[in-house]
Protein backbone atom coordinates (compact mmCIF):
# COMPACT_ATOMS: atom_id res chain seq x y z
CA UNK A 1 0.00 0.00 0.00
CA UNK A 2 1.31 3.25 -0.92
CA UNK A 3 2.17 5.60 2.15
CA UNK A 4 0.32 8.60 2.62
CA UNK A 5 0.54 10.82 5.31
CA UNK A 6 -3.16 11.19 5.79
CA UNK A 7 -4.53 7.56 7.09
CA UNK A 8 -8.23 8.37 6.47
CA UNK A 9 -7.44 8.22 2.85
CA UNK A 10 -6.57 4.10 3.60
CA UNK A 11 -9.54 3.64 5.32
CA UNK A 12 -11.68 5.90 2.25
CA UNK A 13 -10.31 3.90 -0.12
CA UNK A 14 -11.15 0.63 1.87
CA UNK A 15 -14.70 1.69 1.44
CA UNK A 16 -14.28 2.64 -1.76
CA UNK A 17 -13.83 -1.07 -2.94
CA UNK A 18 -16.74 -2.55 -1.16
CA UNK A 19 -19.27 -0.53 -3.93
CA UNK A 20 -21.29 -2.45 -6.25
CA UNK A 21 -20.36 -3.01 -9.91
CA UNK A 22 -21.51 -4.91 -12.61
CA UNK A 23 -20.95 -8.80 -12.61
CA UNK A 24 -18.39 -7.66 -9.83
CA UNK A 25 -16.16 -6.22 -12.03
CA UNK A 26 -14.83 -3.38 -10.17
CA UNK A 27 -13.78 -1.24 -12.91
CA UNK A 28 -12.22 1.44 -10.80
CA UNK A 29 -8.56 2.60 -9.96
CA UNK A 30 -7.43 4.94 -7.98
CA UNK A 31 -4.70 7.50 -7.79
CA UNK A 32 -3.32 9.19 -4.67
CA UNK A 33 -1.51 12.45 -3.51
CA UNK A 34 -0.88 14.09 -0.21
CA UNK A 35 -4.58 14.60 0.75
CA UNK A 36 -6.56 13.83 -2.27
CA UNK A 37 -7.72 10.67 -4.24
CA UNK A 38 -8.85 10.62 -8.14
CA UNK A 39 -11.09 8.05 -8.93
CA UNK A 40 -10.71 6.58 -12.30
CA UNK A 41 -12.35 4.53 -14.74
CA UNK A 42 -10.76 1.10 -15.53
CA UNK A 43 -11.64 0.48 -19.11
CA UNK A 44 -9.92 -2.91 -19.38
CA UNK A 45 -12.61 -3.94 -17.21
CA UNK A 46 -15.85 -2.59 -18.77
CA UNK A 47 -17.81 -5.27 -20.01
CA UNK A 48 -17.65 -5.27 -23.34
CA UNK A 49 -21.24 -7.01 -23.88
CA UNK A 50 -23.79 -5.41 -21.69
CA UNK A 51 -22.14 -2.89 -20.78
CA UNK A 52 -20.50 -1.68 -24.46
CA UNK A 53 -20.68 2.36 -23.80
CA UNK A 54 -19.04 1.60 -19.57
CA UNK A 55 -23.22 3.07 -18.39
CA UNK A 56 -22.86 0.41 -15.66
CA UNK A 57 -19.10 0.67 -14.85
CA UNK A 58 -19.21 4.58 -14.67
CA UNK A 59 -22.49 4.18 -12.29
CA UNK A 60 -20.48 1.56 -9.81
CA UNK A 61 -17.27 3.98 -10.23
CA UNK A 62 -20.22 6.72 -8.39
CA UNK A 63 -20.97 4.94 -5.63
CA UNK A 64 -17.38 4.16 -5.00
CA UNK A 65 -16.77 7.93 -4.67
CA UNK A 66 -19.80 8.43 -2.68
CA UNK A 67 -18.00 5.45 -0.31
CA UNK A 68 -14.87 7.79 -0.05
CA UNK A 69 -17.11 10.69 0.38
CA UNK A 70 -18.91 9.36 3.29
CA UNK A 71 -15.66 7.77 5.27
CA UNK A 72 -13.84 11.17 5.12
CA UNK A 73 -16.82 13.02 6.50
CA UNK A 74 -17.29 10.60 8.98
CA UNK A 75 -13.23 10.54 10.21
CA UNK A 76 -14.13 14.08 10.69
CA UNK A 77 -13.11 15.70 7.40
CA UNK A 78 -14.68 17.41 4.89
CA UNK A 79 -14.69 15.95 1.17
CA UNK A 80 -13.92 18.48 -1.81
CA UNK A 81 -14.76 16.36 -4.23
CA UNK A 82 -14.65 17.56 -7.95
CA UNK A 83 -16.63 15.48 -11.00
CA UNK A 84 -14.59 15.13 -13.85
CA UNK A 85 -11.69 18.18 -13.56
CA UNK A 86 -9.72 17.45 -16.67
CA UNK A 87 -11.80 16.31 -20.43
CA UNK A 88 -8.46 15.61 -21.32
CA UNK A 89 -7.92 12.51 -19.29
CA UNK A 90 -11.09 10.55 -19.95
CA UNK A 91 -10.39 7.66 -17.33
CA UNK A 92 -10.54 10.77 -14.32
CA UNK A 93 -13.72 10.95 -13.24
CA UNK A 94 -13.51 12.63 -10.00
CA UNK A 95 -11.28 14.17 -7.79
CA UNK A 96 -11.75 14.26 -3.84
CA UNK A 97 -9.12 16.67 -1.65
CA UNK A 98 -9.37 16.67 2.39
CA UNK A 99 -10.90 19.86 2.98
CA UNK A 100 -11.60 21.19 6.15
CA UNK A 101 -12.25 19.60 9.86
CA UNK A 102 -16.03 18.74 9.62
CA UNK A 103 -18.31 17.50 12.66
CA UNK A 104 -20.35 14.66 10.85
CA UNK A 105 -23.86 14.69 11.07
CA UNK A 106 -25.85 11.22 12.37
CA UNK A 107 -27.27 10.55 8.60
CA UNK A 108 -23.40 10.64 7.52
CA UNK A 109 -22.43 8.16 10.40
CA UNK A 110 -25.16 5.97 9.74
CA UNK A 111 -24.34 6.08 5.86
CA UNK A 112 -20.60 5.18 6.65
CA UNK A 113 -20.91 2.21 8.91
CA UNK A 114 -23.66 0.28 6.85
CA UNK A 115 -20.50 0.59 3.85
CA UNK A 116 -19.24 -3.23 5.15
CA UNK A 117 -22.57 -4.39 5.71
CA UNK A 118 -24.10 -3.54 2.20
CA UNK A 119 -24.01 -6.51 -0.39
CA UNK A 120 -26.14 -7.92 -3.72
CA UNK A 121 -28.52 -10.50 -1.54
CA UNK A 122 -29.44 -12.91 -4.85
CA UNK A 123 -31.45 -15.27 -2.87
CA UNK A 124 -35.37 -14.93 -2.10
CA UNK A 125 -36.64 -12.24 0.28
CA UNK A 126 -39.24 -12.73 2.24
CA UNK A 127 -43.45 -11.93 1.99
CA UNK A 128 -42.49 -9.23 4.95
CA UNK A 129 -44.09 -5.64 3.53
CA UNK A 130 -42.08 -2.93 3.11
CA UNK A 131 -43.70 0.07 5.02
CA UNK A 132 -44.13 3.40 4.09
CA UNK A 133 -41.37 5.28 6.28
CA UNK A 134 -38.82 2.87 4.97
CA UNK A 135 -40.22 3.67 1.18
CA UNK A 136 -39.93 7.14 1.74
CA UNK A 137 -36.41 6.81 3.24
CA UNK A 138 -35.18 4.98 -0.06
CA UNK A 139 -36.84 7.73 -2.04
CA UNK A 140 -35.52 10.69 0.01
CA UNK A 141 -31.96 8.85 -0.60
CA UNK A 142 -32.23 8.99 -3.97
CA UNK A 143 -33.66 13.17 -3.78
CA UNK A 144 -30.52 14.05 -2.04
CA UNK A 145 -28.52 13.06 -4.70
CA UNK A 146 -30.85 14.99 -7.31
CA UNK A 147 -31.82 11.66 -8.73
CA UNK A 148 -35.26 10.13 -8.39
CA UNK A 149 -36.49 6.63 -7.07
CA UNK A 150 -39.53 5.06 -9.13
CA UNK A 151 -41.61 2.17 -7.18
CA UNK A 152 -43.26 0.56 -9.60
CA UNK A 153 -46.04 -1.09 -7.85
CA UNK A 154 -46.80 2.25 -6.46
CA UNK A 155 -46.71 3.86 -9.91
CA UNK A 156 -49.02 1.24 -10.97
CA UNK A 157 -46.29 -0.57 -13.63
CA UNK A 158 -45.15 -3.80 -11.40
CA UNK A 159 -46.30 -6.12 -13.99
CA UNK A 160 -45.59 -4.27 -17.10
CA UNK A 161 -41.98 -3.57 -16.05
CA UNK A 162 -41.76 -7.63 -14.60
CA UNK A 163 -42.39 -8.35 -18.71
CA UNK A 164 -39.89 -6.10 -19.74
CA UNK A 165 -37.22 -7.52 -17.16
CA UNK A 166 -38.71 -11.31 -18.11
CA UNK A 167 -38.10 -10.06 -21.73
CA UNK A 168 -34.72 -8.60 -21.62
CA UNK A 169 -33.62 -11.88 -19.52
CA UNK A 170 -34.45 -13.79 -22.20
CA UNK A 171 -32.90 -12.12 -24.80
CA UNK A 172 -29.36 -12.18 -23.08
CA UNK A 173 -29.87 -15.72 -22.35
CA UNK A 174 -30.27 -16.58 -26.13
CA UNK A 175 -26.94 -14.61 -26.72
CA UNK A 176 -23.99 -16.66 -26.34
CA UNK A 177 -21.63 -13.42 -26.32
CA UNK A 178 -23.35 -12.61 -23.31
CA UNK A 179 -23.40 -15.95 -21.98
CA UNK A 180 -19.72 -16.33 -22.77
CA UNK A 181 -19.10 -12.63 -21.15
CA UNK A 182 -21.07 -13.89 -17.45
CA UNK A 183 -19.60 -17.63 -17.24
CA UNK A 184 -15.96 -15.05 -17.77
CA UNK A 185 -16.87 -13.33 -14.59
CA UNK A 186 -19.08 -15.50 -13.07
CA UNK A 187 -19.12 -19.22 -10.57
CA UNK A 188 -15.33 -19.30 -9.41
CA UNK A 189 -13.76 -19.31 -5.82
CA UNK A 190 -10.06 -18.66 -6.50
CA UNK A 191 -10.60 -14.70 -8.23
CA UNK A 192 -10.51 -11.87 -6.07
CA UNK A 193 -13.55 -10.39 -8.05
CA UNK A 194 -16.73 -11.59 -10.26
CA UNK A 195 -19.62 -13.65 -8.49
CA UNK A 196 -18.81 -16.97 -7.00
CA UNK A 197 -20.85 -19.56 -6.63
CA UNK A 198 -21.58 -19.19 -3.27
CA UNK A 199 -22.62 -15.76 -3.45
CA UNK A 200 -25.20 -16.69 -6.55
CA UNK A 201 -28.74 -17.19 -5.86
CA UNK A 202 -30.69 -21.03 -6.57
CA UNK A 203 -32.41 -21.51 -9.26
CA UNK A 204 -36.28 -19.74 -9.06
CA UNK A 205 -39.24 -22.49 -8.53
CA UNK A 206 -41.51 -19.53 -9.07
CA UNK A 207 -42.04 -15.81 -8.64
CA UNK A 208 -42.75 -12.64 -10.91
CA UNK A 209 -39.19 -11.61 -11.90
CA UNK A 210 -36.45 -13.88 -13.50
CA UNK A 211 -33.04 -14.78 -11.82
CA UNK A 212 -30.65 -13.96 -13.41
CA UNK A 213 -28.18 -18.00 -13.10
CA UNK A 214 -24.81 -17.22 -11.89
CA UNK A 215 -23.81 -20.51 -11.13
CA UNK A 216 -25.85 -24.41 -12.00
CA UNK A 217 -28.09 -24.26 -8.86
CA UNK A 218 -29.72 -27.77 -7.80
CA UNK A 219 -32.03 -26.90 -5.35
CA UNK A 220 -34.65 -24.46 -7.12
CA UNK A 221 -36.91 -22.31 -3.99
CA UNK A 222 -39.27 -19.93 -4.66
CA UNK A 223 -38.65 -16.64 -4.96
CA UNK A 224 -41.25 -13.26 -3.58
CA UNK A 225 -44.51 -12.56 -5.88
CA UNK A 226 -45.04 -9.24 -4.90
CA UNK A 227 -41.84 -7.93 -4.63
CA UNK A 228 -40.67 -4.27 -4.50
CA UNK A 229 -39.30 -3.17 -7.50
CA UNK A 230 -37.05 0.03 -7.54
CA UNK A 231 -36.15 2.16 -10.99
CA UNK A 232 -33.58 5.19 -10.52
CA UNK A 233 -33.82 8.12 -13.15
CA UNK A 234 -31.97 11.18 -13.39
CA UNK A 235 -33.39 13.76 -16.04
CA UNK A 236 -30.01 13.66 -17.72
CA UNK A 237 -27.87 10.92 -19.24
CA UNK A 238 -24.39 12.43 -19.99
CA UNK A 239 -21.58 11.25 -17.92
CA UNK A 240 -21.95 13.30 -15.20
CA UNK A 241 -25.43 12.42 -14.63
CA UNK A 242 -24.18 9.05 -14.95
CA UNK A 243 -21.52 9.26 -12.07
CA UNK A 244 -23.95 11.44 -10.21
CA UNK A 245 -26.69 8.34 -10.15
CA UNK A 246 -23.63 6.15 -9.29
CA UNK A 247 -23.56 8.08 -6.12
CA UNK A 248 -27.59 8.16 -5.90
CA UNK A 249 -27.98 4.72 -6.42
CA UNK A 250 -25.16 3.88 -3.55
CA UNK A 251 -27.31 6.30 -1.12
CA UNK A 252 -30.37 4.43 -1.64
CA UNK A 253 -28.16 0.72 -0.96
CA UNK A 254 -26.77 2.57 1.97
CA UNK A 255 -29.95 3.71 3.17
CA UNK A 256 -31.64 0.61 2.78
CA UNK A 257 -29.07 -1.37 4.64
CA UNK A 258 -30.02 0.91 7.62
CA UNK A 259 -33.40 0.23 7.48
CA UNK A 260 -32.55 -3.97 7.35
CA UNK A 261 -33.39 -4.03 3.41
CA UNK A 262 -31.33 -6.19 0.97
CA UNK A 263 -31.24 -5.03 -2.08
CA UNK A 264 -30.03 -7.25 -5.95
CA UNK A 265 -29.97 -6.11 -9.20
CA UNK A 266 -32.20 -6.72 -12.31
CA UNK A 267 -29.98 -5.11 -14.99
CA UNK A 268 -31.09 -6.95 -18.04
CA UNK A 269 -33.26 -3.99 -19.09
CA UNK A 270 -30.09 -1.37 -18.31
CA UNK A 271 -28.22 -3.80 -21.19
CA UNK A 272 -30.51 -3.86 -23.77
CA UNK A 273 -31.30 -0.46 -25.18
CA UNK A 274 -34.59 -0.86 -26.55
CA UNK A 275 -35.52 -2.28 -23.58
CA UNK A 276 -34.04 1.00 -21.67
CA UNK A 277 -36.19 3.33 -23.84
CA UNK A 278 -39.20 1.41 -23.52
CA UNK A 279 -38.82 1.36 -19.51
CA UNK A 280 -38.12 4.83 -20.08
CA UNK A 281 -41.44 5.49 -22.10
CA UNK A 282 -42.96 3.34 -19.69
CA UNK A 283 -41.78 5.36 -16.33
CA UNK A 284 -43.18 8.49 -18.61
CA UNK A 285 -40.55 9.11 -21.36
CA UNK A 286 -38.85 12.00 -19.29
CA UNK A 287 -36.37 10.90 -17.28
CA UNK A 288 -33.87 8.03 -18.14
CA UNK A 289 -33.75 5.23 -16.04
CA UNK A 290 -29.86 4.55 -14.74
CA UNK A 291 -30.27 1.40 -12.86
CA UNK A 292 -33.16 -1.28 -11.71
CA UNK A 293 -33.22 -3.26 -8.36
CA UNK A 294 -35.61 -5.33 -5.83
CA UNK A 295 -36.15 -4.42 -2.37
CA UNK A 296 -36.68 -6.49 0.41
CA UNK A 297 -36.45 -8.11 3.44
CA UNK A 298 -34.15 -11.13 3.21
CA UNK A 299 -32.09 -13.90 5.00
CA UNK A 300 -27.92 -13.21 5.40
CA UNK A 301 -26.04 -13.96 2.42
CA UNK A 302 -22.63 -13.58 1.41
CA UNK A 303 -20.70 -10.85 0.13
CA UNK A 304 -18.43 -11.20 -3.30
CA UNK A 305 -14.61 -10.76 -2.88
CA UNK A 306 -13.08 -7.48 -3.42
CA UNK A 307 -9.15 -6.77 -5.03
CA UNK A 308 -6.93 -5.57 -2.37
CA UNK A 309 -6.01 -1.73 -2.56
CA UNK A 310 -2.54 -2.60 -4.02
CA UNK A 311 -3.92 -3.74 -7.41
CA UNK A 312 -6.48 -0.61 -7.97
CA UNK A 313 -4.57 2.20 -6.15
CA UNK A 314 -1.53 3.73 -7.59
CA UNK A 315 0.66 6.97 -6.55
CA UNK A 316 -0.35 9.89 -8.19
CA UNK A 317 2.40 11.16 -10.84
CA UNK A 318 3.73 14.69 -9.19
């Protein structure tokens, strides 16, 4: 690990791995200085498949800065962070100093600790209801961030949008590039990234939305019928508004892992483009819908395996 003479950067950074990304890619590095940390985009590991434009790897690279964000203000500093400071390096996508001393407020503490405890829970949640404080949390997360959280039972769209995710999931099953491109990153315990086996959900005996198959499960259990199904939109789509829903969509994981939610992904519609446009006609053609996940209540999983901060973090040239 490269020496700095400002530890909170360490432990930052530590949190800065533990974001979600796409197939568990982490397609981040990072570059430090005496008291600041760039985030960049790895492009070597943008998924060249589903995720051909780096949509996806961009929006995991904005909750990882949102995870260095929040463990600097809650060691007591405050973040300068600046979104993409130089078009000339493409790969630098933000840049976060050590500004001031800062007292952290609760929400920030809160935020911070649940980074360890936040994971992709693949397996079946429970019938429990989610109430209406906790839905209003999740959508308050996403406000704060100037993004906005769509839940599509309450919009009225559950099953419309469950045939567009059933669709989309069977479109990228009948493509063997994408097929090849998962089994890449997917079902092995010996990598220090992509989705084990153990961390995969079974097989579905039944329930509204597809699983997407990590791994050969042999012991198929159903999964919820009326589960809570969460779109985020932001009413832009150029790269900033793409790192800025990163750090939206991390907010509302964070948040929910307060309130006891697990949270997985349904990204097959975020893959397909037609299938983004028509979710986004289908959410009112305004805003464009970044990413697409189930809430829940569910039983402990496992967490996927993260690269230690000597492969992704490198000294920053002087």
């Amino acid at each position: 690990m490269i020496l700095t003479d400002f530890p909170v950067l360490t432990t930052a950074l530590e949190a800065a791995v533990r974001a979600p990304s796409p197939h568990n890619t982490q397609p981040w590095f990072f570059e430090l200085g005496r008291g600041v940390v760039e985030v960049h985009l790895d492009e070597d590991r943008v998924l060249e498949v589903c995720d051909p434009d780096g949509r996806e790897a961009r929006l995991a690279c904005g909750a990882a800065l949102l995870n260095i964000e929040l463990a600097i203000a809650a060691a007591g500093w405050f973040p300068d962070t600046d979104l993409m400071p130089d078009l000339s390096r493409p790969s630098l996508l933000a840049r976060v100093e050590i500004g001031d001393r800062h007292r952290p407020g609760t929400e920030e503490l809160r935020l911070a600790a649940a980074i360890p405890r936040r994971y992709s829970n693949r397996r079946p949640f429970t019938d429990q209801p989610v109430p209406t404080p906790v839905r209003n949390a999740v959508r308050q997360a996403a406000r704060v961030e100037d993004a906005r959280l769509v839940l599509v039972d309450e919009a009225g769209h559950l099953e419309a949008a469950a045939t567009l995710i059933r669709r989309a999931d069977h479109l990228q099953t009948q493509n063997e590039a994408f097929q090849t491109e998962m089994r890449a990153w997917t079902g092995t315990h010996d990598r220090d990234d992509g989705v084990p086996a153990f961390a995969g959900g079974p097989r579905s005996a039944g329930g509204l939305l597809p699983v997407r198959h990590f791994h050969e499960s042999v012991a198929p259990r159903p999964y919820e019928q009326d589960p809570v199904v969460a779109v985020l939109t932001t009413s832009d789509d150029g790269p900033v508004a793409r790192l800025r829903a990163g750090r939206a969509m991390q907010r509302v994981l964070l948040t929910a892992t307060t309130e006891g939610l697990s949270a997985s992904f349904y990204s097959q519609p975020m893959e397909i483009p037609s299938a983004r446009a028509e979710l986004r006609a289908l959410l009112g053609g305004n805003d464009y819908p970044q990413t697409l996940f189930r809430l829940g209540y569910g039983f402990p999983g496992v967490p996927t395996p993260r690269r230690p901060l000597e492969a992704v973090v490198r000294e920053k040239a002087s």
